[in-house]
N, C-alpha and C. Protein backbone atom coordinates (compact mmCIF):
# COMPACT_ATOMS: atom_id res chain seq x y z
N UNK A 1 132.08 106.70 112.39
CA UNK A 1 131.38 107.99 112.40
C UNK A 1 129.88 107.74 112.46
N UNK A 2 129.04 108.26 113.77
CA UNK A 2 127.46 108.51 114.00
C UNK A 2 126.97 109.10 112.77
N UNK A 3 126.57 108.79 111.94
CA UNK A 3 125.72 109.75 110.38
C UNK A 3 123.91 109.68 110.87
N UNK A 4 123.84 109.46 112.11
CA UNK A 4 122.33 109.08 112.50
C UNK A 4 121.88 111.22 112.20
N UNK A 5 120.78 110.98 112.24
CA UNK A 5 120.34 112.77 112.19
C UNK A 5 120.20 112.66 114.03
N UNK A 6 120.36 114.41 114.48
CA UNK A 6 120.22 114.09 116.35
C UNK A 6 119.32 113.69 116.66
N UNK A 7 117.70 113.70 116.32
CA UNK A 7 116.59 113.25 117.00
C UNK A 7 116.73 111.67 116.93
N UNK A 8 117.30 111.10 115.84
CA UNK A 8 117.89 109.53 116.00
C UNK A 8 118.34 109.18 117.17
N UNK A 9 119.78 109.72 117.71
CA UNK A 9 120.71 109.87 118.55
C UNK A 9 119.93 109.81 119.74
N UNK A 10 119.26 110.74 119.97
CA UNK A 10 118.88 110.85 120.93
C UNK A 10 117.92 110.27 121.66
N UNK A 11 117.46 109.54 120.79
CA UNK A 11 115.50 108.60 120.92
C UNK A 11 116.31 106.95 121.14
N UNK A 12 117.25 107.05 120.58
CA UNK A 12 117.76 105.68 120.05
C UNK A 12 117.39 104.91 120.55
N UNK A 13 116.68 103.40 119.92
CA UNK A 13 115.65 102.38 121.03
C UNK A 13 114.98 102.84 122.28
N UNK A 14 113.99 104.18 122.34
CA UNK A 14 112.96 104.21 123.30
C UNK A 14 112.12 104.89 122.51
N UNK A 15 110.77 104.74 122.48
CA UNK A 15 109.88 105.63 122.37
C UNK A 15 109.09 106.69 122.79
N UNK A 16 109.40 107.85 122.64
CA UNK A 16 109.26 108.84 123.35
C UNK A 16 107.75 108.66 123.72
N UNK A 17 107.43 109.01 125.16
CA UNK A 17 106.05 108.30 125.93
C UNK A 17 105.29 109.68 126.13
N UNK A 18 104.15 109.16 126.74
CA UNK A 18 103.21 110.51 126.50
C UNK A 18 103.25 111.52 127.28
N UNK A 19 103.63 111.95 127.98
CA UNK A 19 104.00 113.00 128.89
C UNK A 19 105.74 113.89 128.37
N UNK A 20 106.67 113.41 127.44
CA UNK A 20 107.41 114.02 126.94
C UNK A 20 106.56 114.33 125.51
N UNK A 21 105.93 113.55 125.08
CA UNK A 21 105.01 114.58 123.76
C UNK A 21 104.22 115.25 123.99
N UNK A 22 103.81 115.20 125.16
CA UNK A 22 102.63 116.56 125.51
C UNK A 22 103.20 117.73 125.60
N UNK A 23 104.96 117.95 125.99
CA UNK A 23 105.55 119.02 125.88
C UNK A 23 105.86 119.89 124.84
N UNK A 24 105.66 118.82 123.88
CA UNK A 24 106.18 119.52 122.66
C UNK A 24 105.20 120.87 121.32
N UNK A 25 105.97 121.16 120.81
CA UNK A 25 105.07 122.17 119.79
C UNK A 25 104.31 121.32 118.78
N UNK A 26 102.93 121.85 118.80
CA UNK A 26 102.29 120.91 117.44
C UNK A 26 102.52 120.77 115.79
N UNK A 27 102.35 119.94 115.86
CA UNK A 27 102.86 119.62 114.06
C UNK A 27 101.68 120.24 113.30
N UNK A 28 102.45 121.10 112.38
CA UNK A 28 101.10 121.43 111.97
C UNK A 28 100.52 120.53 110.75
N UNK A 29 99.26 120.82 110.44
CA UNK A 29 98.00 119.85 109.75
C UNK A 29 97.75 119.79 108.95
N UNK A 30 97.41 119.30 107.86
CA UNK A 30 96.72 120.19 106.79
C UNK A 30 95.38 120.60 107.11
N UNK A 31 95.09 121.39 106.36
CA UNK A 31 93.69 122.11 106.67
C UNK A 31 92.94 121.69 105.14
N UNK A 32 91.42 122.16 105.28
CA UNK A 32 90.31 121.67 104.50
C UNK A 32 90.68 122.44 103.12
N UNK A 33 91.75 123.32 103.19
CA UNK A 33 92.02 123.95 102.19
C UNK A 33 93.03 123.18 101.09
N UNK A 34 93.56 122.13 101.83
CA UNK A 34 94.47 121.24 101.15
C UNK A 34 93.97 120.21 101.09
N UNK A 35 93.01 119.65 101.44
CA UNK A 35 91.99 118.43 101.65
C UNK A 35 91.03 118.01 100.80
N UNK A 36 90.68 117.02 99.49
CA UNK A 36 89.67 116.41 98.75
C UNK A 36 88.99 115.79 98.96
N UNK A 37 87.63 115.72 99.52
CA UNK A 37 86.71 114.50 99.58
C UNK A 37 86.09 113.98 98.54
N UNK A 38 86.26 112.39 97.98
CA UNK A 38 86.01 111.86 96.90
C UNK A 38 85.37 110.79 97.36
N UNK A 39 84.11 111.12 96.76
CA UNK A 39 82.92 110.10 96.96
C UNK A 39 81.95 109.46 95.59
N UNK A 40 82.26 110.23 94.38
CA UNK A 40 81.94 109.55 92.95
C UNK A 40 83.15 108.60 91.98
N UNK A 41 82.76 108.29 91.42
CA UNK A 41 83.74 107.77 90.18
C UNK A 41 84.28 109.13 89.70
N UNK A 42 83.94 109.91 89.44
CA UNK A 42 84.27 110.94 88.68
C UNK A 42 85.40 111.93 89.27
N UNK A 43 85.11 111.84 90.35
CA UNK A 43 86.18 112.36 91.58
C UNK A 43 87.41 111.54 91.75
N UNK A 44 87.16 110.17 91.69
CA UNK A 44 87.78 109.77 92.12
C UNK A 44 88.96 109.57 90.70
N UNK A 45 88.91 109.74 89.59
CA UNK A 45 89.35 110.03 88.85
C UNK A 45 89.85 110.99 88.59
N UNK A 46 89.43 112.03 88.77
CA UNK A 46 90.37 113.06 88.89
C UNK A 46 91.33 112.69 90.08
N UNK A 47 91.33 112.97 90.93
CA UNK A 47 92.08 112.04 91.97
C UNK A 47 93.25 111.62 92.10
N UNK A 48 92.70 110.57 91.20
CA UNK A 48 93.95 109.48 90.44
C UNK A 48 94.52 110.05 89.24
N UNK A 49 94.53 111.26 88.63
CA UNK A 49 94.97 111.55 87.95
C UNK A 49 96.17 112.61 88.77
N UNK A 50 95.49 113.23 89.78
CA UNK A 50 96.32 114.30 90.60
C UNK A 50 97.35 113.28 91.63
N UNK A 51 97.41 112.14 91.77
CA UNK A 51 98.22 111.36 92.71
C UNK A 51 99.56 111.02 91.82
N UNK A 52 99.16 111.01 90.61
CA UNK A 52 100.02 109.81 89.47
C UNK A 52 101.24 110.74 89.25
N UNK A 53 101.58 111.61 89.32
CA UNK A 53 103.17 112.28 89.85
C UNK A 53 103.82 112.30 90.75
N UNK A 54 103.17 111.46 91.85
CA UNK A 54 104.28 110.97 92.56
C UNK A 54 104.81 109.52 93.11
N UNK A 55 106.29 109.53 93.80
CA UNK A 55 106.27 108.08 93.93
C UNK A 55 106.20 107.31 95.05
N UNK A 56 105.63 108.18 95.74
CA UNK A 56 105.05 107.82 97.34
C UNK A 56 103.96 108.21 97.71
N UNK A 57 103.08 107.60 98.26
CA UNK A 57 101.99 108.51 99.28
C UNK A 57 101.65 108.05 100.31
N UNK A 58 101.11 108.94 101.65
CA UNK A 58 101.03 108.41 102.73
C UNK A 58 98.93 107.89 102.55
N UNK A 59 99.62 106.59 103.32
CA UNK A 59 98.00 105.63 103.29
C UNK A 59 98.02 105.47 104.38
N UNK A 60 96.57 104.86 104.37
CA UNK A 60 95.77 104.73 105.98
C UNK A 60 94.31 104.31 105.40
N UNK A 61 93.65 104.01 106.42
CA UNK A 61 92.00 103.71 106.06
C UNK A 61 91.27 103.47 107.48
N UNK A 62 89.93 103.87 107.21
CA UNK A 62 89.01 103.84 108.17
C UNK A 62 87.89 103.13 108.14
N UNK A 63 87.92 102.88 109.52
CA UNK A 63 86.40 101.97 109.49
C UNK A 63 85.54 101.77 110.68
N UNK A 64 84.25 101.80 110.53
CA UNK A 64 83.30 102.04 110.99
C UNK A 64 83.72 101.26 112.58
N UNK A 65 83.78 101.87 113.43
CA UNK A 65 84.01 100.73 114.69
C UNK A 65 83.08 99.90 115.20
N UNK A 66 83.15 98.82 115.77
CA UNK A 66 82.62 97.44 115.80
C UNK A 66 82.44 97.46 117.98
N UNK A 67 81.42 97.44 118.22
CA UNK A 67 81.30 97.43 120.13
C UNK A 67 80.90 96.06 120.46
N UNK A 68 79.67 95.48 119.74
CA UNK A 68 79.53 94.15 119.74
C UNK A 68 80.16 93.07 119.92
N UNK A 69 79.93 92.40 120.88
CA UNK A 69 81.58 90.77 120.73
C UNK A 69 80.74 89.90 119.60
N UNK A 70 81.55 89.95 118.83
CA UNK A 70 81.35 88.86 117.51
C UNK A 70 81.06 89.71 116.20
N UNK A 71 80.90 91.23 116.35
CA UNK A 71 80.67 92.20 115.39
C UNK A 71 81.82 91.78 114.39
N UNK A 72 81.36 92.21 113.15
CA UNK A 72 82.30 92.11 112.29
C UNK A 72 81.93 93.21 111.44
N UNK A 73 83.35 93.94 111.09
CA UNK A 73 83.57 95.30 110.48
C UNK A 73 83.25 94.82 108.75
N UNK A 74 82.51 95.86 108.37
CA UNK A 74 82.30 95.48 106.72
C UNK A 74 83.58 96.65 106.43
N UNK A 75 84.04 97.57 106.76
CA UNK A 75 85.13 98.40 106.47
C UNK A 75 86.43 97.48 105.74
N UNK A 76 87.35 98.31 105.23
CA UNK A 76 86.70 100.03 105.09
C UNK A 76 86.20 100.68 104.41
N UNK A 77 85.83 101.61 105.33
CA UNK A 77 84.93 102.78 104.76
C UNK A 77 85.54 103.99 103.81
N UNK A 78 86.77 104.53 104.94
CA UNK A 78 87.16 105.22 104.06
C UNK A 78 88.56 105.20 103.74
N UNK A 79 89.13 105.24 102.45
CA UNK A 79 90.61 105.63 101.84
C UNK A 79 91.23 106.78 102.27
N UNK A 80 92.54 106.51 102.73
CA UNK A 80 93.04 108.11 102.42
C UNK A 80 94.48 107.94 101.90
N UNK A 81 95.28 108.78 100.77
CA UNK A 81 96.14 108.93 99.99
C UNK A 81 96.80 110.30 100.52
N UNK A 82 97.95 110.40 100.81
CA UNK A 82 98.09 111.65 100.48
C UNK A 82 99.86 112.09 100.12
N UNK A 83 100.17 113.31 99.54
CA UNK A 83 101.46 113.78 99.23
C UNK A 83 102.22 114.85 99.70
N UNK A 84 102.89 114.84 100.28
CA UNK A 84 103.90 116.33 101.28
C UNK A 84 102.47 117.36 100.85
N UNK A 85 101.86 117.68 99.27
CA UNK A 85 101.26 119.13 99.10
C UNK A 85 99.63 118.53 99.54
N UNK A 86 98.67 117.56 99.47
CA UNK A 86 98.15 117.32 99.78
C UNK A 86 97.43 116.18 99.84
N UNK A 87 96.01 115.99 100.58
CA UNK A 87 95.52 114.70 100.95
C UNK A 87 94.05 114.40 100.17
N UNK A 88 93.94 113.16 100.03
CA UNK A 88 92.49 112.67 99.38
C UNK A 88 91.96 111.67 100.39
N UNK A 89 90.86 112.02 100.83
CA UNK A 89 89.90 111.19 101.16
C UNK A 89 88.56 110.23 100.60
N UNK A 90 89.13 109.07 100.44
CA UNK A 90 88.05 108.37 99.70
C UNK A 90 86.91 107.77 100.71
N UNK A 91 85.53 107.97 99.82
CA UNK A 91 84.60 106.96 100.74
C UNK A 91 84.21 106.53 99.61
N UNK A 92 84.12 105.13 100.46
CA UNK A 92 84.14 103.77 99.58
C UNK A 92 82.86 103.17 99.25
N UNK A 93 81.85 104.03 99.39
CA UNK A 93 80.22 103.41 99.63
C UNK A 93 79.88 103.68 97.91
N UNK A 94 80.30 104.16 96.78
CA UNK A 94 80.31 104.26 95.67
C UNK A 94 81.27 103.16 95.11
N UNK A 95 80.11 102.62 93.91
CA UNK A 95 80.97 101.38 93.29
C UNK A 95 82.39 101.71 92.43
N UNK A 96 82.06 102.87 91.86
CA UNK A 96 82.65 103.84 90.99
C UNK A 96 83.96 103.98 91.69
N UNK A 97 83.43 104.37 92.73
CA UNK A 97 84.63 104.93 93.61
C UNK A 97 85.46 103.76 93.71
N UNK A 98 85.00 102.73 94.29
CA UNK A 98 85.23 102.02 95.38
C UNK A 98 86.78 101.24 93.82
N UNK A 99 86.26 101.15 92.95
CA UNK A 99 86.59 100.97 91.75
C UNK A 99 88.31 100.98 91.59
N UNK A 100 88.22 102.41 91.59
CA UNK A 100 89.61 103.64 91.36
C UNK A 100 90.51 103.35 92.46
N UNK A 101 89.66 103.25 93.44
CA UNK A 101 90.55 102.97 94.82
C UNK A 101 90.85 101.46 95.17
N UNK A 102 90.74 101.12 94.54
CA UNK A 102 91.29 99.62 94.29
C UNK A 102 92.51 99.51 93.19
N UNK A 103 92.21 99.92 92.15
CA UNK A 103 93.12 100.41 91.54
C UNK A 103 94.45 101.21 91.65
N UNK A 104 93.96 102.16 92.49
CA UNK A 104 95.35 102.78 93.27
C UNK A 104 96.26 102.09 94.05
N UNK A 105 95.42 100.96 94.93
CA UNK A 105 95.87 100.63 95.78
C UNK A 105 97.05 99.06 94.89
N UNK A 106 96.87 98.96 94.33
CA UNK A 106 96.93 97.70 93.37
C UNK A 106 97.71 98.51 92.11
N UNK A 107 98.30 99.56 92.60
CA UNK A 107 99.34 100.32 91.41
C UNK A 107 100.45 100.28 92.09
N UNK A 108 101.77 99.04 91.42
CA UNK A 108 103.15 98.87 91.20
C UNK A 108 103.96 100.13 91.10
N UNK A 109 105.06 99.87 91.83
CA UNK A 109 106.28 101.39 91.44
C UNK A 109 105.93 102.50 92.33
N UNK A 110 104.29 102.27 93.45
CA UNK A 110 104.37 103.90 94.28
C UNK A 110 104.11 102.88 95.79
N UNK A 111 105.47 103.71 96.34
CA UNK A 111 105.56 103.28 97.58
C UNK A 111 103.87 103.60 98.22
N UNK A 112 103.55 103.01 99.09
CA UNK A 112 101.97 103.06 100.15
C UNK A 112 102.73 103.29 101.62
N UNK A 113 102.92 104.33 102.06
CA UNK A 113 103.38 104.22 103.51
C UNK A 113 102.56 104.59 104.47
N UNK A 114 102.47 103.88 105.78
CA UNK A 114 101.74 104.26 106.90
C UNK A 114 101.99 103.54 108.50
N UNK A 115 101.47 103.67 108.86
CA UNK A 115 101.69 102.83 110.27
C UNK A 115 100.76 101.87 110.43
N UNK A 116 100.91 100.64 111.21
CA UNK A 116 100.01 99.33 111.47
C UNK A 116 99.26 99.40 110.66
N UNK A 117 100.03 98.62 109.60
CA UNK A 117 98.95 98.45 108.26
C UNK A 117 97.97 97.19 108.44
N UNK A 118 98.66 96.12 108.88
CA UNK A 118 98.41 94.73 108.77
C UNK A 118 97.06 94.11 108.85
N UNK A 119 96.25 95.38 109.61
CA UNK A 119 94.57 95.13 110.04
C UNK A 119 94.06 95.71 108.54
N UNK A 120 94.72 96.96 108.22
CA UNK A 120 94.13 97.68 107.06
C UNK A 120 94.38 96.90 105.74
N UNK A 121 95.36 95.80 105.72
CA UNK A 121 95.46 95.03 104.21
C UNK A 121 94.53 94.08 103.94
N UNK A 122 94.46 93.08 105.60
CA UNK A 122 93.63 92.31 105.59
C UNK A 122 91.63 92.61 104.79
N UNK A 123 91.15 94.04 105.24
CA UNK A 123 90.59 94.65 105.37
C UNK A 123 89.83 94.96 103.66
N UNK A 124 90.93 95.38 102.78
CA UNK A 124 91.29 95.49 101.92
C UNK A 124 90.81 94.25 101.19
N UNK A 125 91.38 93.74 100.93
CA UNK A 125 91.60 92.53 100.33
C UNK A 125 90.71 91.85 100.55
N UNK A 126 89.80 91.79 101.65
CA UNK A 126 88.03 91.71 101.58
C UNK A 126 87.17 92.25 101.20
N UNK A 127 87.15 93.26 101.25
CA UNK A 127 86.43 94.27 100.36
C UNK A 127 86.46 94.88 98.91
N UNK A 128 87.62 95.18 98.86
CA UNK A 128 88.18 96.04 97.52
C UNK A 128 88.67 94.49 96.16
N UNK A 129 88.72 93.29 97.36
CA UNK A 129 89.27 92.27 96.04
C UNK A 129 90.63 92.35 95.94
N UNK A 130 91.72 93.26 96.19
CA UNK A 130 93.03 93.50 95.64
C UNK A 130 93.89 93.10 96.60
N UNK A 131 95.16 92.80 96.44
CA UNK A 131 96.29 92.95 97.75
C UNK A 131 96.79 94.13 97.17
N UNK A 132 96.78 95.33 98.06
CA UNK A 132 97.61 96.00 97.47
C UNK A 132 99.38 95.89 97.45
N UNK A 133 99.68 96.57 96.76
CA UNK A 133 101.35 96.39 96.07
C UNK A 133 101.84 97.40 96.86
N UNK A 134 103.03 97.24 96.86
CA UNK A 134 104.17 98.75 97.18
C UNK A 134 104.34 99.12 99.02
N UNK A 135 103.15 98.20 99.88
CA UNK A 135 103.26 98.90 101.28
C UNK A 135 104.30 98.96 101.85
N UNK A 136 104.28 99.68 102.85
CA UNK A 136 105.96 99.80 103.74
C UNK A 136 105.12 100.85 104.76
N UNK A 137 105.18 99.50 105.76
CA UNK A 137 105.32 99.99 107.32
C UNK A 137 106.42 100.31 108.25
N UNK A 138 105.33 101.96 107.99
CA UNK A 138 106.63 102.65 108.89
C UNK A 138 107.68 101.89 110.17
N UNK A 139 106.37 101.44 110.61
CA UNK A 139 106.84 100.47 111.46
C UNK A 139 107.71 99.79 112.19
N UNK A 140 108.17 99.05 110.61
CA UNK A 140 109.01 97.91 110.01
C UNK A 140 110.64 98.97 110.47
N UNK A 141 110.21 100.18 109.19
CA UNK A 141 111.43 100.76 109.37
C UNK A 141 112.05 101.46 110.70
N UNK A 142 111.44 101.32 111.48
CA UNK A 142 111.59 101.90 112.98
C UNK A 142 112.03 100.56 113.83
N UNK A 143 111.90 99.78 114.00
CA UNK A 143 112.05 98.52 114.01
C UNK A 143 113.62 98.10 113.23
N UNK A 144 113.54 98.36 112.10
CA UNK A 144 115.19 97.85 111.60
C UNK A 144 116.28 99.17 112.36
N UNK A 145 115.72 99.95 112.91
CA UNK A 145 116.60 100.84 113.00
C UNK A 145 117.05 100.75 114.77
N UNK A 146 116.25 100.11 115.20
CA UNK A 146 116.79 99.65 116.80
C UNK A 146 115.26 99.86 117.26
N UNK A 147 114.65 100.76 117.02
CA UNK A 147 113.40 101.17 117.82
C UNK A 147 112.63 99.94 118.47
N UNK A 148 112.57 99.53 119.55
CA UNK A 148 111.59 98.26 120.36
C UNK A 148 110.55 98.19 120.65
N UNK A 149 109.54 99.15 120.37
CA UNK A 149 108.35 99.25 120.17
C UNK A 149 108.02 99.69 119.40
N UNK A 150 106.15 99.29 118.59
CA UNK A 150 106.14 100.32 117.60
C UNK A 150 105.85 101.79 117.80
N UNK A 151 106.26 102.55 116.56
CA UNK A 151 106.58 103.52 116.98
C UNK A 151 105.28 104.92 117.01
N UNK A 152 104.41 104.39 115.75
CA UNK A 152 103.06 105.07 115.63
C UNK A 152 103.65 106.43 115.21
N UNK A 153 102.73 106.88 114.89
CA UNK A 153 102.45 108.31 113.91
C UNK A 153 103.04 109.56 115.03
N UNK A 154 102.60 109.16 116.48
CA UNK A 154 102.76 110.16 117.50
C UNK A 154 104.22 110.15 117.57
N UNK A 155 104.88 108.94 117.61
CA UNK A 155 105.96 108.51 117.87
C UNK A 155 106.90 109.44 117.29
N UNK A 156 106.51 108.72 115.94
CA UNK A 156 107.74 108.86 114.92
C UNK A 156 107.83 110.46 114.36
N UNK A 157 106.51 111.22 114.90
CA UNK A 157 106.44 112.77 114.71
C UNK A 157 107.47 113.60 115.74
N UNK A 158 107.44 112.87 116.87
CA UNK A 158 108.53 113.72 118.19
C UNK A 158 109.38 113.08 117.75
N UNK A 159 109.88 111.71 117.43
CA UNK A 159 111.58 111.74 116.93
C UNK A 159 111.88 112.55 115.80
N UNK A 160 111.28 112.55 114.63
CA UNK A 160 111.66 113.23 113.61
C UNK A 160 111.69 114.58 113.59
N UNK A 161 110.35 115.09 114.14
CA UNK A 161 110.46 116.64 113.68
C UNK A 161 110.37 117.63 115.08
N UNK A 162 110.48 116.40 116.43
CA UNK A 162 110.14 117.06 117.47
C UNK A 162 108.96 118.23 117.76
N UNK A 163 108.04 117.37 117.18
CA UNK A 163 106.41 118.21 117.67
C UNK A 163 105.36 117.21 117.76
N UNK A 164 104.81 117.93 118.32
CA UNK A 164 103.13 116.84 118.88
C UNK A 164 102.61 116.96 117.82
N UNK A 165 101.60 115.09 117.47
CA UNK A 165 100.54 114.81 116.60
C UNK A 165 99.87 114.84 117.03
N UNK A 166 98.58 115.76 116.85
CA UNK A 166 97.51 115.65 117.65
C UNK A 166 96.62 114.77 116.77
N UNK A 167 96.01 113.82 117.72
CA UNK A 167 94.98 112.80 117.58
C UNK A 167 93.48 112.69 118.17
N UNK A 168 92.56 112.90 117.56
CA UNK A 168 91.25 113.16 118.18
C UNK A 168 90.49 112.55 118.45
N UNK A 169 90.39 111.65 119.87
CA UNK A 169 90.06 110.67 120.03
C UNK A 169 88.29 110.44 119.56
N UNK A 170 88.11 111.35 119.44
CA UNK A 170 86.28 111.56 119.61
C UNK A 170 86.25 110.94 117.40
N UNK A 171 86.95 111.90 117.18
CA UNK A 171 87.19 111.48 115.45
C UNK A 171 87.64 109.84 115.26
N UNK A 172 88.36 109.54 116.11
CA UNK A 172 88.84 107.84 115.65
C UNK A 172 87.89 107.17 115.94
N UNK A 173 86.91 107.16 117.16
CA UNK A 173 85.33 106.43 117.04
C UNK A 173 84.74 106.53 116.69
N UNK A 174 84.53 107.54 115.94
CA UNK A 174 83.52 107.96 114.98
C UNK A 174 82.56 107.07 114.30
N UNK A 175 81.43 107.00 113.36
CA UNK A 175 81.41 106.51 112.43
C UNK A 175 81.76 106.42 111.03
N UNK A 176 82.39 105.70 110.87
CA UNK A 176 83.47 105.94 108.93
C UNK A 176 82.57 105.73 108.31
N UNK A 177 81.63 104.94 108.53
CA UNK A 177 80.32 104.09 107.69
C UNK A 177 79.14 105.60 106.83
N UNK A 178 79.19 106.63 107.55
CA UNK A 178 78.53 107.95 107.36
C UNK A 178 78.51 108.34 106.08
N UNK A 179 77.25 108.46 105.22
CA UNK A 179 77.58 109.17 103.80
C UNK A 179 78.01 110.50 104.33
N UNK A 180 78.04 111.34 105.33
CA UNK A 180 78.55 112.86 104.76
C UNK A 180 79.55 112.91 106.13
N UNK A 181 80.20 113.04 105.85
CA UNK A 181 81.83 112.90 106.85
C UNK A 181 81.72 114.90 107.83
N UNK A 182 81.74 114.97 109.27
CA UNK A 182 82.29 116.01 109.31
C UNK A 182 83.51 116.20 108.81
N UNK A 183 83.84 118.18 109.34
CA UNK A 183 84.92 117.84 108.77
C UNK A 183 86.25 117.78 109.73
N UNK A 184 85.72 117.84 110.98
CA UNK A 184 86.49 116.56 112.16
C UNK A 184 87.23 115.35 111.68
N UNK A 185 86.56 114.89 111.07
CA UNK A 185 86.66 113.53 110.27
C UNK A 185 87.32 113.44 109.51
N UNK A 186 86.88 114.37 108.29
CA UNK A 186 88.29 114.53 107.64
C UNK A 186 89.13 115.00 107.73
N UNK A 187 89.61 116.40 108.85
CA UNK A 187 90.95 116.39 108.69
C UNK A 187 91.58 115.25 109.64
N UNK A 188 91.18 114.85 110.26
CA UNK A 188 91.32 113.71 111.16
C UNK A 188 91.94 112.25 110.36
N UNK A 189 91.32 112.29 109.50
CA UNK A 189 91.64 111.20 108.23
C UNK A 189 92.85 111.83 107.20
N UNK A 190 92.97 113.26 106.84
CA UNK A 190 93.34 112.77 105.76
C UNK A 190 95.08 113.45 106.62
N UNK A 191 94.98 113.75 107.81
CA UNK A 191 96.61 114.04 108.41
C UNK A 191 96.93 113.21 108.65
N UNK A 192 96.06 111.53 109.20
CA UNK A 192 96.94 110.12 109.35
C UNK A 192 97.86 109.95 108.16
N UNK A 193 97.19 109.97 107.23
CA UNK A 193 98.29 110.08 105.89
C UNK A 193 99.18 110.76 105.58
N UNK A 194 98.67 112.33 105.43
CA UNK A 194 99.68 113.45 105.14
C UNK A 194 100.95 113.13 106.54
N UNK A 195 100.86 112.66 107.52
CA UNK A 195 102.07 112.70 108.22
C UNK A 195 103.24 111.43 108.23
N UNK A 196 102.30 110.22 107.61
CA UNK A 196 102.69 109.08 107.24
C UNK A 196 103.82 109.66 106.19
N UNK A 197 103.26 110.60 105.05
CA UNK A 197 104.11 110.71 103.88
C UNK A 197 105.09 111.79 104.33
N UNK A 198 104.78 112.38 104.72
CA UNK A 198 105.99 113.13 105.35
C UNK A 198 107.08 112.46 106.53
N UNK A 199 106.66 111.72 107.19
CA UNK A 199 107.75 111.22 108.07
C UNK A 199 108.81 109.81 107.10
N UNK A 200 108.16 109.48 106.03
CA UNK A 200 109.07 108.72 104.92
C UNK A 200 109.92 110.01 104.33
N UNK A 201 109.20 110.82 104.27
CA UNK A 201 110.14 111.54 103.34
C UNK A 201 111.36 112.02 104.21
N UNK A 202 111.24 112.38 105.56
CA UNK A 202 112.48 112.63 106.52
C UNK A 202 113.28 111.52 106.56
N UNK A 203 112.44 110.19 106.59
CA UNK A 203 113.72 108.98 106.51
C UNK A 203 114.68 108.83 105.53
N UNK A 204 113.73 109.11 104.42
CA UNK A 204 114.76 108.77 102.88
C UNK A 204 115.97 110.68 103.33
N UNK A 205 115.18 111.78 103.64
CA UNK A 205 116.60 112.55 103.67
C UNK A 205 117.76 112.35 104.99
N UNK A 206 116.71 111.98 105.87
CA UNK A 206 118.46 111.50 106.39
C UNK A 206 119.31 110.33 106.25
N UNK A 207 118.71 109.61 105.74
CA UNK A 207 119.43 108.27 105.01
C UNK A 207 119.89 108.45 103.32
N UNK A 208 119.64 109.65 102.73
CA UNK A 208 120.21 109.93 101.70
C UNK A 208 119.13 108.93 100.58
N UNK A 209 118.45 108.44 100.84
CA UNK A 209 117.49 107.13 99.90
C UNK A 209 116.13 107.73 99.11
């Protein structure tokens, strides 16, 4: 017996390519109304106090882009956390901050999910000092499941919920390095996450996990 959910079935080892996601209805976003920008210690504490009920969140991070051959990224710049109800955006240019968010990241028992982490740990772990604990690339799990390429945020949004992620290309070059973020930027930042944590949460219900 097939127990796959149909958008499984139907995607099974291909990744839906860009001209069948341009067809589709958009996923919707969170908006600035569900959105925290945390740029003190003090914020960022509260923060971490509003994250610590749950046992997943969708991660991601940003960083200043590099045009130069031989440039090297001091990123990242910025954190982002977020939960099905909402997202936090950290910037990391506060010691305070930079602090908490190391700490989060370096907190046992809460899954970290996102897509192509492997640049963002490295990243991490230069800057912040920590490896963080708990990651799980989406990835990975798209990958154990037959999928032959990776599958990315766009991807894994038309298999699962059959709607377009919109991605803003002008927002991903941006500068992350910026003390005052539009807010392009951030919702731009903090839906890489919010959709990260939501497309785990569709895996664990159709896998019952």
């Amino acid at each position: 017996m097939n127990t796959d959910h149909p958008a499984q079935q139907h995607s099974r080892l291909s990744t839906p390519d860009k001209d069948a996601i341009a067809l589709l209805p958009p996923f919707e976003r969170l908006g600035l109304d569900r959105i925290t920008l945390v740029s003190t210690g003090a914020q960022a504490r509260e923060a971490q106090a509003q994250l610590a009920g749950a046992t997943a969140w969708g991660f991601d991070t940003e960083s200043k882009p590099t045009f130069k051959v031989g440039e090297v990224s001091d990123g990242p710049h910025i954190l982002q956390l977020s939960t099905p109800e909402h997202a936090w955006v950290f910037q990391l240019h506060d010691p305070h901050c930079r602090a908490i968010a190391a700490e989060l990241l370096a907190q046992d028992g809460i899954t970290k999910a996102g897509f192509g982490l492997g640049d963002d740990r490295k990243r991490i772990i230069h800057k912040l000092g920590i490896a963080p604990l708990g990651v799980l690339d989406l990835n990975t799990v798209f990958h154990q499941r037959g999928y032959r390429k990776d599958m990315g945020v766009k991807g894994a949004v038309a298999v699962l919920f059959n709607q377009r992620f919109i991605k803003s290309k002008k927002a991903a070059t941006s500068n992350w390095a910026n003390a005052h973020l539009t807010e392009a930027q951030i919702v731009y930042a903090a839906n890489d996450a919010y959709a990260a944590v939501r497309v785990l949460d569709a895996l664990r219900t159709f896998t019952g996990k």
